[in-house]
C-alpha atoms as a PDB file:
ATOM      1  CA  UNK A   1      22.540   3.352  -6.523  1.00  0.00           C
ATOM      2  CA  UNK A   2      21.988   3.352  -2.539  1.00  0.00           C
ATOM      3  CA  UNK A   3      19.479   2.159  -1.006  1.00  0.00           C
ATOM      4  CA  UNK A   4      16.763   5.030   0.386  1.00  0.00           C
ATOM      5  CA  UNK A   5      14.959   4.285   3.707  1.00  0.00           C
ATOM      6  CA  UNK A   6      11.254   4.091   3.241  1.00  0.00           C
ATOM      7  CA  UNK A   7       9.310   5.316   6.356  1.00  0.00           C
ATOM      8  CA  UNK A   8       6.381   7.854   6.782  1.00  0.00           C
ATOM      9  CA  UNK A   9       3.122   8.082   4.934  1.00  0.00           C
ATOM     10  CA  UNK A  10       2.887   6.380   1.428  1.00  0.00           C
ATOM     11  CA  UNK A  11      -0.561   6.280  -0.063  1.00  0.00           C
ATOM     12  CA  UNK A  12      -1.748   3.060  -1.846  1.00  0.00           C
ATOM     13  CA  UNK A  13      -2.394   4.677  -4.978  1.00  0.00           C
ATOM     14  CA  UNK A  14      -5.607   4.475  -7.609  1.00  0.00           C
ATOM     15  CA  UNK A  15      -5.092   3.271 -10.919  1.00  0.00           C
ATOM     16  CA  UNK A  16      -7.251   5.906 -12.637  1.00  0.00           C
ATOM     17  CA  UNK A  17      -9.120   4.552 -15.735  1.00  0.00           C
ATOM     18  CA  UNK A  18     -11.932   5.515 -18.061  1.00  0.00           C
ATOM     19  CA  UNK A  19     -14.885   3.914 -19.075  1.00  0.00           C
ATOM     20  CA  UNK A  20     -12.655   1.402 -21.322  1.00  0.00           C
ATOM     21  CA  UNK A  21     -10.904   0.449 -18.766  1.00  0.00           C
ATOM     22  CA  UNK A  22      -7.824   2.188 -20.254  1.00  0.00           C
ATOM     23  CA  UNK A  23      -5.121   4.310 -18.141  1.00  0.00           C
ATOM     24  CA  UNK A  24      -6.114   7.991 -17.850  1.00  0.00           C
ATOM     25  CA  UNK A  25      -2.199   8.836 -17.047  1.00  0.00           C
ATOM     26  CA  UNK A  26      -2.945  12.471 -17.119  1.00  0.00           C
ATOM     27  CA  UNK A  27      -4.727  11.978 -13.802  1.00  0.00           C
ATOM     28  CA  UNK A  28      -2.057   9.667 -12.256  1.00  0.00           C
ATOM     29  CA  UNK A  29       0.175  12.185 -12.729  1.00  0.00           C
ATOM     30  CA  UNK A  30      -1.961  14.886 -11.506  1.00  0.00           C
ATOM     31  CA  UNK A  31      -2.695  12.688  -8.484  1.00  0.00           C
ATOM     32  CA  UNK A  32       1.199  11.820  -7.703  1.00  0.00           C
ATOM     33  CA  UNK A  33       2.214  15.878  -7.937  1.00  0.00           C
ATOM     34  CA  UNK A  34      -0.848  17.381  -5.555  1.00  0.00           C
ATOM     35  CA  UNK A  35       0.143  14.154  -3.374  1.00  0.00           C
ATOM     36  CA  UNK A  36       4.239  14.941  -2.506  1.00  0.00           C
ATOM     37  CA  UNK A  37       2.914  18.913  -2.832  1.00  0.00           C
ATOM     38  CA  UNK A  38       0.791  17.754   0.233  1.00  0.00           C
ATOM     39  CA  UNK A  39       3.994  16.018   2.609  1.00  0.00           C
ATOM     40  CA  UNK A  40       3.227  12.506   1.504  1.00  0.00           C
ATOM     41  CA  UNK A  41       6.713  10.252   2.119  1.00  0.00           C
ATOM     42  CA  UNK A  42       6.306   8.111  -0.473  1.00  0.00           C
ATOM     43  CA  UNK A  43       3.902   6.206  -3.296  1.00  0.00           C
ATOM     44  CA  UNK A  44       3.206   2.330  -3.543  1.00  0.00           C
ATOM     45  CA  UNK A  45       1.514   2.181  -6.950  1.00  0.00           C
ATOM     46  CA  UNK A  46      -0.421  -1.258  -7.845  1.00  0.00           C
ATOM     47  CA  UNK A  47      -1.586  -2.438  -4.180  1.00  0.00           C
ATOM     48  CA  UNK A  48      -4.765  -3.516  -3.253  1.00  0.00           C
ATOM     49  CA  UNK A  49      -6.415   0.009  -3.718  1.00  0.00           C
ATOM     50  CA  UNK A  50      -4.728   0.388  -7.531  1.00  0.00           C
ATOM     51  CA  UNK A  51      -6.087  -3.050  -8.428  1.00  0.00           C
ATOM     52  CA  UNK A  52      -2.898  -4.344  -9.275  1.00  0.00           C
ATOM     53  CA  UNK A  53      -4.313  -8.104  -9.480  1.00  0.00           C
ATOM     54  CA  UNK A  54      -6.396  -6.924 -11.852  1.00  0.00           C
ATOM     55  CA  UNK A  55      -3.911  -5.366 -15.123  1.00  0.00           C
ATOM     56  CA  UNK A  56      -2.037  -7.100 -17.788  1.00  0.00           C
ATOM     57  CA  UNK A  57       1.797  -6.715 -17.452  1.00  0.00           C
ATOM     58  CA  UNK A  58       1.638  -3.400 -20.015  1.00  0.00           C
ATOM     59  CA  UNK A  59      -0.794  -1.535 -18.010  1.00  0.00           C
ATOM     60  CA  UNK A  60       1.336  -2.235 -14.861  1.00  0.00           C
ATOM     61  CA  UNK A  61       4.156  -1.162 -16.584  1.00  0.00           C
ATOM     62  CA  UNK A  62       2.893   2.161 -17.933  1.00  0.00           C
ATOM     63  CA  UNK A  63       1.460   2.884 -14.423  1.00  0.00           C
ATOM     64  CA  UNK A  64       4.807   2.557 -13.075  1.00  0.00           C
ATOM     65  CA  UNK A  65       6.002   4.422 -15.544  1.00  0.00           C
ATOM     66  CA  UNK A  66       4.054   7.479 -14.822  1.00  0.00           C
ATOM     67  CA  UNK A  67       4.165   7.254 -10.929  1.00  0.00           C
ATOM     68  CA  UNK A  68       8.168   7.487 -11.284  1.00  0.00           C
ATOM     69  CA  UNK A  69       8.081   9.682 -13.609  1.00  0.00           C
ATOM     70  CA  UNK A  70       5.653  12.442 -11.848  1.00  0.00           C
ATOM     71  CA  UNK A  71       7.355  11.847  -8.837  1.00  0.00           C
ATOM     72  CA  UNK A  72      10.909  12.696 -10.267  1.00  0.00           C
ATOM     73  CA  UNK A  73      12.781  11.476  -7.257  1.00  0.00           C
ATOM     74  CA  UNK A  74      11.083  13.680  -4.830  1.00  0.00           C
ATOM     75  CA  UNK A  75      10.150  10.955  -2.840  1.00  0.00           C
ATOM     76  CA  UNK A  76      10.538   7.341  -2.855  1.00  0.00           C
ATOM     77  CA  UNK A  77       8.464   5.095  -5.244  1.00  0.00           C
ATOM     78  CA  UNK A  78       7.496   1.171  -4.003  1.00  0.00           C
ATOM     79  CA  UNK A  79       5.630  -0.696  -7.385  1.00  0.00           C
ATOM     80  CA  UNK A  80       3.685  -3.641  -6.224  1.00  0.00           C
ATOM     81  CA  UNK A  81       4.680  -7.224  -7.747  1.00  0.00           C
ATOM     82  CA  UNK A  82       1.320  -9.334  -7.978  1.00  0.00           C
ATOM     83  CA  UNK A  83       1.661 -12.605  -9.835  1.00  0.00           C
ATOM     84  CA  UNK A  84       0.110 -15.750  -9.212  1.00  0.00           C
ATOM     85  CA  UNK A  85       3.232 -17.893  -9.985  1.00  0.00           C
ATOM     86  CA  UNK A  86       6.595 -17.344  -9.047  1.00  0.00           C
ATOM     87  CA  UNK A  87       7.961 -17.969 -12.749  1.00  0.00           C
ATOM     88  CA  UNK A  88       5.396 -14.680 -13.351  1.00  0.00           C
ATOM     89  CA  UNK A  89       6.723 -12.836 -10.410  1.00  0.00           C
ATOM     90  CA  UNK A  90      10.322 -12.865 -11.185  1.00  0.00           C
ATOM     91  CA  UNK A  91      10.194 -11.899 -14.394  1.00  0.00           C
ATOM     92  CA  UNK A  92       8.101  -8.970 -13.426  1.00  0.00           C
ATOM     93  CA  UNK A  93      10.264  -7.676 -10.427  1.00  0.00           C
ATOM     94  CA  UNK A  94      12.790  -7.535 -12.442  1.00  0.00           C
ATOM     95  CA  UNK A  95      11.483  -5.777 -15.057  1.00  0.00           C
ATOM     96  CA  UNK A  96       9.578  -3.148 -12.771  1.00  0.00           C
ATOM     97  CA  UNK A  97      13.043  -2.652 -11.221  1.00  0.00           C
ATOM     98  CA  UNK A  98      14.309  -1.569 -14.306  1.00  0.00           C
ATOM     99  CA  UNK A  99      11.971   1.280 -14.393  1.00  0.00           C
ATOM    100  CA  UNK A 100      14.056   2.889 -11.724  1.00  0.00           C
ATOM    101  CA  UNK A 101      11.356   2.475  -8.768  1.00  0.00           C
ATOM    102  CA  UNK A 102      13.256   2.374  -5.424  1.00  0.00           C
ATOM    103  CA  UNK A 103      11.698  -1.043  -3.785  1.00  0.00           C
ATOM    104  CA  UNK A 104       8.989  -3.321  -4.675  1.00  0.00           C
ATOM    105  CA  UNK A 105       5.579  -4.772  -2.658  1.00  0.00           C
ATOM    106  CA  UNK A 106       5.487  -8.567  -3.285  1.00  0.00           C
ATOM    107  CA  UNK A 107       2.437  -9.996  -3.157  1.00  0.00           C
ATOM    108  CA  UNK A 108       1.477 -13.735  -3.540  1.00  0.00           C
ATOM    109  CA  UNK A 109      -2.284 -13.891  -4.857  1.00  0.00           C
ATOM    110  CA  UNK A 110      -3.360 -17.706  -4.721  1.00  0.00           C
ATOM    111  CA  UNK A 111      -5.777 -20.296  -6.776  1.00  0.00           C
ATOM    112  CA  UNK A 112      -5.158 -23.459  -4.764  1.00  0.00           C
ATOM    113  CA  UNK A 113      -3.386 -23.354  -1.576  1.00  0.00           C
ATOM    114  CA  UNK A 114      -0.100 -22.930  -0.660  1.00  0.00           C
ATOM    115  CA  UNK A 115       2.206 -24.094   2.401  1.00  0.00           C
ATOM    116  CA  UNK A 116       4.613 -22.058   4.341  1.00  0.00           C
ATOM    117  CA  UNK A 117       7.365 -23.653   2.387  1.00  0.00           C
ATOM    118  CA  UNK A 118       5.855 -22.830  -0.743  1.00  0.00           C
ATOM    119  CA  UNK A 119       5.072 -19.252   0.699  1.00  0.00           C
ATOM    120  CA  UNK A 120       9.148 -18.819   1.373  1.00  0.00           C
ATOM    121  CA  UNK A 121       9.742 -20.187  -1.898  1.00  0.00           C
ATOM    122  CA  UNK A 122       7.790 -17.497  -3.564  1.00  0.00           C
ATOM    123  CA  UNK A 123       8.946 -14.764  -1.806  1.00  0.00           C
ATOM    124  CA  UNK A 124      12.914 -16.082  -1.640  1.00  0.00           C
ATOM    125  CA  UNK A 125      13.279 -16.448  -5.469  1.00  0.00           C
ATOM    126  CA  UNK A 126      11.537 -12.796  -5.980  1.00  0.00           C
ATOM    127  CA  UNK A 127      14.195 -11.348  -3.105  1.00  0.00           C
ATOM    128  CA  UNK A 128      16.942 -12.721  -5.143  1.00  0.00           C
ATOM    129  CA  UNK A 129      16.557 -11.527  -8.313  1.00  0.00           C
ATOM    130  CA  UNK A 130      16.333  -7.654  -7.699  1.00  0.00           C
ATOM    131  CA  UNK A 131      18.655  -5.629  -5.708  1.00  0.00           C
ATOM    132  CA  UNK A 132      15.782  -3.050  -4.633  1.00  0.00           C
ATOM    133  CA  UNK A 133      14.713  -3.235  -1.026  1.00  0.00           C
ATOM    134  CA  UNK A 134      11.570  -5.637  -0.853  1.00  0.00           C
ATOM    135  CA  UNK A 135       8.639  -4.870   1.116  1.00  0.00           C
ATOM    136  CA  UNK A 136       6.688  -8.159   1.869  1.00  0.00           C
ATOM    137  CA  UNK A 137       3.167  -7.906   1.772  1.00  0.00           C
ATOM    138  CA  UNK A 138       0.078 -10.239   3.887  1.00  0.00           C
ATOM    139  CA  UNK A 139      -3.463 -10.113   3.777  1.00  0.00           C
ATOM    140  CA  UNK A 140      -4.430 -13.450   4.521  1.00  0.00           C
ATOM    141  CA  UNK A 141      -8.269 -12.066   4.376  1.00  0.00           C
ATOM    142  CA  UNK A 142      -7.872 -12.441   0.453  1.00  0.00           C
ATOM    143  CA  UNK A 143      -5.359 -15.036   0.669  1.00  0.00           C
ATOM    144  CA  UNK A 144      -5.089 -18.271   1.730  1.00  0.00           C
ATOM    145  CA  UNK A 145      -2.048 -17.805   3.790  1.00  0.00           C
ATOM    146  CA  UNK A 146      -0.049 -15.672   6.020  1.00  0.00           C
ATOM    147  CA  UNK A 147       3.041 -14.974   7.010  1.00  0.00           C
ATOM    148  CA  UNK A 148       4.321 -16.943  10.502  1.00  0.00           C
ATOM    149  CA  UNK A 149       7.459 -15.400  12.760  1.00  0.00           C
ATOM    150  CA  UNK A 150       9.135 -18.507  11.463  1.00  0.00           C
ATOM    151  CA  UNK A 151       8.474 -17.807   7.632  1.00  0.00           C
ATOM    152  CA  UNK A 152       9.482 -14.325   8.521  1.00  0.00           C
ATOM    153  CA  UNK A 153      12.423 -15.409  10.190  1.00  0.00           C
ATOM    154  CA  UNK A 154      13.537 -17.025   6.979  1.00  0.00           C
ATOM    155  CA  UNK A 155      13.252 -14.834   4.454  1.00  0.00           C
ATOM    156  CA  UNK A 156      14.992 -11.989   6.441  1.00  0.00           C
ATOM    157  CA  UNK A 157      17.723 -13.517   5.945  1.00  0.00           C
ATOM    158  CA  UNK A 158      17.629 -12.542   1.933  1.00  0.00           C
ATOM    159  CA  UNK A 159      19.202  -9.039   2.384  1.00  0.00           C
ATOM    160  CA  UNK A 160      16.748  -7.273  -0.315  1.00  0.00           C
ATOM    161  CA  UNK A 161      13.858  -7.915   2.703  1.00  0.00           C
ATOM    162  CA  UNK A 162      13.520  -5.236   4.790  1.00  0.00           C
ATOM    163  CA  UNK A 163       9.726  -4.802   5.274  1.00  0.00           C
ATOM    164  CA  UNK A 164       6.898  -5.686   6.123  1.00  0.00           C
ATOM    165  CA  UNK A 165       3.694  -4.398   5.345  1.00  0.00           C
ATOM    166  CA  UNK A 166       0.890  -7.006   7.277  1.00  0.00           C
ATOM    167  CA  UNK A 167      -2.685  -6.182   6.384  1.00  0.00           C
ATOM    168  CA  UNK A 168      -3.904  -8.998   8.785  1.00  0.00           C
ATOM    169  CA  UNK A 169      -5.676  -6.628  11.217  1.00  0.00           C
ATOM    170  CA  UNK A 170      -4.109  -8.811  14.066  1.00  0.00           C
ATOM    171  CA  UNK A 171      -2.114  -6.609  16.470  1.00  0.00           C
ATOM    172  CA  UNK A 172      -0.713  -9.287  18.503  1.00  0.00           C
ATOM    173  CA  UNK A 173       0.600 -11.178  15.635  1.00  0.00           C
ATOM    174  CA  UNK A 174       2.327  -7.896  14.961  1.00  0.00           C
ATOM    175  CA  UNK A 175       3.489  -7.792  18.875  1.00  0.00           C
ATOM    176  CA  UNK A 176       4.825 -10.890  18.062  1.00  0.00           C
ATOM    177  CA  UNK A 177       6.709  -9.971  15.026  1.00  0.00           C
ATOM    178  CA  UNK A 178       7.958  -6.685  16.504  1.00  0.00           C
ATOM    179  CA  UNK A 179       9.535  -8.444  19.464  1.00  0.00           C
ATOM    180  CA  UNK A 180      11.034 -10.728  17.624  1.00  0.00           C
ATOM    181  CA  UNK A 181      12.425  -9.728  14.482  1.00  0.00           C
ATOM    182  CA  UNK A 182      12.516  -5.950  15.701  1.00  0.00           C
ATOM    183  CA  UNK A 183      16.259  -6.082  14.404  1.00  0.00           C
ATOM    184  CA  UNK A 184      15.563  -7.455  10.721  1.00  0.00           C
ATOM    185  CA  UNK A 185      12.912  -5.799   9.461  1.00  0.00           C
ATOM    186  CA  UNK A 186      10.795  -3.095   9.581  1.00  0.00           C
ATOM    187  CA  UNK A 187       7.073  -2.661   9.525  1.00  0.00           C
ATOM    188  CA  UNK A 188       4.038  -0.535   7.766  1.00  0.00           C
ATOM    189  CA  UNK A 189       0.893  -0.311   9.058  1.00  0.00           C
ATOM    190  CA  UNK A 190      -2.000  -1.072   6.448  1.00  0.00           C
ATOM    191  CA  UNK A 191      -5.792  -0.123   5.942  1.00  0.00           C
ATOM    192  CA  UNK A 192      -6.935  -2.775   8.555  1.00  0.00           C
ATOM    193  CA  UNK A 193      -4.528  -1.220  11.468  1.00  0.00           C
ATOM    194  CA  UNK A 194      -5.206   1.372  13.541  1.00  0.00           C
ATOM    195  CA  UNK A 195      -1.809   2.987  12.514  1.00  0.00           C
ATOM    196  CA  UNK A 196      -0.737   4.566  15.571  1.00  0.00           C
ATOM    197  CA  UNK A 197      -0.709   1.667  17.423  1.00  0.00           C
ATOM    198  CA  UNK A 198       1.386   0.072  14.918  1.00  0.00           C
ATOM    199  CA  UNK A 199       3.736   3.664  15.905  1.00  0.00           C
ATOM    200  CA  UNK A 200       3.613   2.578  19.014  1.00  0.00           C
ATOM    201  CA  UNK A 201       4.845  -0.845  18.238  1.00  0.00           C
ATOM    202  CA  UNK A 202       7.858   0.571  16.293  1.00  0.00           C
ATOM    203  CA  UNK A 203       5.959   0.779  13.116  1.00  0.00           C
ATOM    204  CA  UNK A 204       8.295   3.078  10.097  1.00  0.00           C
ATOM    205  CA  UNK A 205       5.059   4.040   8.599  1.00  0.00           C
ATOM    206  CA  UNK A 206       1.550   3.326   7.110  1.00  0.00           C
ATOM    207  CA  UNK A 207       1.131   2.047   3.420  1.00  0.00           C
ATOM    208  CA  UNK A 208      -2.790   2.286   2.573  1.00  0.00           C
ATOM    209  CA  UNK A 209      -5.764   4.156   0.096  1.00  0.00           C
ATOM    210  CA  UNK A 210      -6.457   6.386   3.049  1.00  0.00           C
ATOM    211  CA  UNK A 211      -4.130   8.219   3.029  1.00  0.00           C
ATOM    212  CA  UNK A 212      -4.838   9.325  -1.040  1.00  0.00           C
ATOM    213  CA  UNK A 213      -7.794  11.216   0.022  1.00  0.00           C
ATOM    214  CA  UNK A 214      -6.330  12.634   3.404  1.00  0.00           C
ATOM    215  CA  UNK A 215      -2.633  13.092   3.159  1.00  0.00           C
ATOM    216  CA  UNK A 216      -1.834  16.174   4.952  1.00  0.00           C
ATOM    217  CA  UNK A 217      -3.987  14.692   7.791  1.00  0.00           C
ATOM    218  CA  UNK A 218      -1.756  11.570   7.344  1.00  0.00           C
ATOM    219  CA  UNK A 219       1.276  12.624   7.611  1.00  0.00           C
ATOM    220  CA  UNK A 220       0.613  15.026  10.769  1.00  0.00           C
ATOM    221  CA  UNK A 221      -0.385  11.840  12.674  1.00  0.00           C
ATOM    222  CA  UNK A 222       2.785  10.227  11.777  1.00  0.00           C
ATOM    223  CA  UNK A 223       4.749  13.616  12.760  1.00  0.00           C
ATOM    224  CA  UNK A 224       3.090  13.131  16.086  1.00  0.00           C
ATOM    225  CA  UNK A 225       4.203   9.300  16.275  1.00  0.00           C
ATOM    226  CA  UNK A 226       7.755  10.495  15.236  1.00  0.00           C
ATOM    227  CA  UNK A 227       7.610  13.173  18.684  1.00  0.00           C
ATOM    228  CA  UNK A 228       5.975  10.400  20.412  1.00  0.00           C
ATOM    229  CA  UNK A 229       2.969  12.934  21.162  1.00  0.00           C
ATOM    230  CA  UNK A 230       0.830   9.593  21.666  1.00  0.00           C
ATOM    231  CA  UNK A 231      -2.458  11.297  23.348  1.00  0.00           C
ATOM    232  CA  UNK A 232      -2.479  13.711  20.624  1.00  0.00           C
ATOM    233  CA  UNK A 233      -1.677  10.972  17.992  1.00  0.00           C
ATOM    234  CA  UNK A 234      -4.265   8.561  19.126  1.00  0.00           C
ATOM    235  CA  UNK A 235      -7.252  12.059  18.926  1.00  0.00           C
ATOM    236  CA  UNK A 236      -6.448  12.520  15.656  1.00  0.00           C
ATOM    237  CA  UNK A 237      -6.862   9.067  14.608  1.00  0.00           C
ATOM    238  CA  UNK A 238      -9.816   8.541  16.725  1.00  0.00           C
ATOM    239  CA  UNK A 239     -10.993  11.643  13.817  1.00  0.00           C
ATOM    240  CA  UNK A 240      -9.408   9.714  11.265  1.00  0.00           C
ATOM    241  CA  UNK A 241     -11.060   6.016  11.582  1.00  0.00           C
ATOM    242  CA  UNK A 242     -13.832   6.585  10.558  1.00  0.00           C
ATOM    243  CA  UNK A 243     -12.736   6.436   6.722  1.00  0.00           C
ATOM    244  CA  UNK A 244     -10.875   2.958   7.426  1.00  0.00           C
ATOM    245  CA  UNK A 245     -14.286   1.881   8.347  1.00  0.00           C
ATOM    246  CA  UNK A 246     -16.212   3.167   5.593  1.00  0.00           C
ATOM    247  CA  UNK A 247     -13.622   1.257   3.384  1.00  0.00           C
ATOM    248  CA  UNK A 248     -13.666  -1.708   4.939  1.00  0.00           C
ATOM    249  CA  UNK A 249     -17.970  -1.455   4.791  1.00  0.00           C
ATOM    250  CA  UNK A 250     -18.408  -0.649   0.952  1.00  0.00           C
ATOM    251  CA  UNK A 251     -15.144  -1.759  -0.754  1.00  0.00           C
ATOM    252  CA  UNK A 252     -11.642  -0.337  -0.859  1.00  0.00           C
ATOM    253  CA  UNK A 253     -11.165   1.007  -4.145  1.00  0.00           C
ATOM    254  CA  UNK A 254     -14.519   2.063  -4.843  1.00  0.00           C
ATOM    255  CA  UNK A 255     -14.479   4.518  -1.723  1.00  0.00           C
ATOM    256  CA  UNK A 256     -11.091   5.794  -2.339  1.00  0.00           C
ATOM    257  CA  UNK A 257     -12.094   6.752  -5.818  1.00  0.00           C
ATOM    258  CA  UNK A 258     -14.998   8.080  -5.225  1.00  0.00           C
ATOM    259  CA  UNK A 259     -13.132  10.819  -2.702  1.00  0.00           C
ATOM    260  CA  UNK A 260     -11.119  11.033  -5.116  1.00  0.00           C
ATOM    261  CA  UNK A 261     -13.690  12.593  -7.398  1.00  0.00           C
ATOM    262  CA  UNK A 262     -15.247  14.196  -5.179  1.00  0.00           C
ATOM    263  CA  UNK A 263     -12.026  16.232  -4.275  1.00  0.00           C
ATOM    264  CA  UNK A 264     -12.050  16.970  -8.112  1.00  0.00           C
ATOM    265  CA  UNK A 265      -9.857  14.254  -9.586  1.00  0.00           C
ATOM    266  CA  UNK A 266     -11.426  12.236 -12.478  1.00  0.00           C
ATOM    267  CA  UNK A 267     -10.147   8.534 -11.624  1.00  0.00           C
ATOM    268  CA  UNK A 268     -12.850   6.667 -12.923  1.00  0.00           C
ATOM    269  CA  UNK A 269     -14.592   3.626 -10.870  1.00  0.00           C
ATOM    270  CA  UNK A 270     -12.580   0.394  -9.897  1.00  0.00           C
ATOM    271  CA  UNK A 271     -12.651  -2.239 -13.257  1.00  0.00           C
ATOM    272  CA  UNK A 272     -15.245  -4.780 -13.276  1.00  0.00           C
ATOM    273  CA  UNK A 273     -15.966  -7.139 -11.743  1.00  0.00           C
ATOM    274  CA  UNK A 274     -14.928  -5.404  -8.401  1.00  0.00           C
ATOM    275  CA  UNK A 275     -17.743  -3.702  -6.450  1.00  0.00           C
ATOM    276  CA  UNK A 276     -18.784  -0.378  -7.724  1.00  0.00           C
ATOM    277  CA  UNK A 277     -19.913   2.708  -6.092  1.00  0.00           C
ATOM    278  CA  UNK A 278     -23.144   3.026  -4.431  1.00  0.00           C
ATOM    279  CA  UNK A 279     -25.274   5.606  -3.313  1.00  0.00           C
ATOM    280  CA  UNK A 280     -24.886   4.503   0.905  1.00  0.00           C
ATOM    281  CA  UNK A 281     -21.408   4.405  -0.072  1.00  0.00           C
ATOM    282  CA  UNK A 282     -20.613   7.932  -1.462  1.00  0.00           C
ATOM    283  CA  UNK A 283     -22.910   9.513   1.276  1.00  0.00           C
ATOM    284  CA  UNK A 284     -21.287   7.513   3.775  1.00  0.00           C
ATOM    285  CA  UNK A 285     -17.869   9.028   2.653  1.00  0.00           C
ATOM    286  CA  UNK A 286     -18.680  11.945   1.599  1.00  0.00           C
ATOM    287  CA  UNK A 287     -20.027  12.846   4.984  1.00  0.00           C
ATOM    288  CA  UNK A 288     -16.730  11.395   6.423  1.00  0.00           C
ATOM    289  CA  UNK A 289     -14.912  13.589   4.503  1.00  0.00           C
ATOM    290  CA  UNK A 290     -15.957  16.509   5.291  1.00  0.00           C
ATOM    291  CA  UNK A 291     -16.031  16.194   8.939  1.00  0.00           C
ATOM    292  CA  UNK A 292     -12.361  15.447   8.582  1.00  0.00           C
ATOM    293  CA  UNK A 293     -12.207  18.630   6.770  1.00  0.00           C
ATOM    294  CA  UNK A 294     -10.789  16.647   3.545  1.00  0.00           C
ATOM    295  CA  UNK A 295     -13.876  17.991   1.554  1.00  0.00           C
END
């Protein structure tokens, strides 16, 4: 099967549950179909916003399951990989390949530290043992490491890695990687970006939980990166931000599930012991929403 080329808007999505913690896949489904009917490029199920450090390998796998399964090929489907040991990892990427998803977000949760050679490592043996195209994933603000041009440098040479999505927040570590590895991979803005500067950078698209509650919004802004419209780009962000800093105030997946269910879908609140919803919270994004006109 060929490869597809991931670019545009792919929400981070929830992992609805119920008050058991259990998978409420009617609403994942629901969620994935009023999603692609809304423009949306893509799904990464499992990221940070779908608590994928948080689910035993079955869960994962159902959610999967479901994602690629509502989406029915419409548009492209990138499962996150999140494993604390690279023995886990493997054996995980392979299987979630084998669910017919079309790439995979690595992530490398840590316990104990970890240098860059152990970070290659990690992310060298997971590149080789899937065929998929592999999106490799930062956030050293949860992590005890990051990504360097020179790591980078090395693991582009594994021809399964062909992204990079950096949550770091640091746009000239991102000026850095653009100029210099411009020709081997290919970069998605996350949560802690203003996106359309990452456009402007040569970013292919943004990867976040955002974009779940305000998709059509979304993918306009990247329609106007595309036409390099940047004055109009950069007003409708400046409309947009606000909900990126709402999330990074009172907790990721608590605020994107709370729009959620506000804009009527029942995903349940983020599995304990993660920070719940609270009352500033919902107000805060509540209000947000609806002066994006998302409510």
């Amino acid at each position: 099967m060929e490869s597809k080329q991931f670019a545009g808007i792919f929400p981070y999505l929830v992992t609805p549950l119920d008050d058991k913690g259990r998978l409420k896949e009617d609403v994942l489904a629901d969620l994935v179909d009023h999603l692609v009917r809304k423009g949306v490029q893509g799904f990464t199920p499992l990221g940070s916003t779908g608590e994928g450090a948080y689910f035993d390998w079955p869960t994962k796998k159902r959610v999967i399951e479901v994602v690629v399964e509502a989406a029915g090929g419409r548009v492209p489907v990138i499962a996150g990989v999140n494993n604390l040991t690279t023995i886990g990892a493997v054996r995980e990427a392979v299987e979630t390949e084998a669910l017919g998803v079309d790439g995979l977000l690595v992530v490398l949760p840590t316990y104990f530290p970890v240098d860059d050679q152990q970070v290659v490592a990690h992310f060298r043996a997971v590149a080789r043992a899937v065929s998929r195209p592999v999106v490799l994933y930062t956030n050293p603000k949860f992590a005890m490491w990051d990504f360097t041009v020179a790591t980078l440098k090395q693991l582009t040479e594994e021809p399964t890695v062909q992204y990079l999505k950096d949550a770091s927040g640091n746009m000239g570590k991102l000026m850095s990687i653009a100029t210099a590895l411009s020709e081997r991979i290919k970069i998605f803005s996350a949560s802690a970006h203003v996106p359309t500067f990452v456009f402007m950078l040569g970013g292919v698209g943004w990867m976040a939980g955002p974009a779940c509650l305000i998709p059509q919004q979304s993918v306009a802004l990247y329609d106007l990166a595309r036409q390099k419209k940047w004055e109009e780009a950069l007003e409708l962000q400046k409309k947009l931000w606000p909900l990126n800093v709402a999330f990074q105030r009172y907790s990721l997946a608590a605020c994107v599930k709370a729009g959620l269910e506000m804009q009527g879908f029942a995903v349940g609140g983020p599995i304990p012991p993660q920070k719940q919803r609270d009352k500033d919270g919902l107000e805060a994004v509540r209000k947000i929403l609806q002066d994006i006109g998302a409510l």
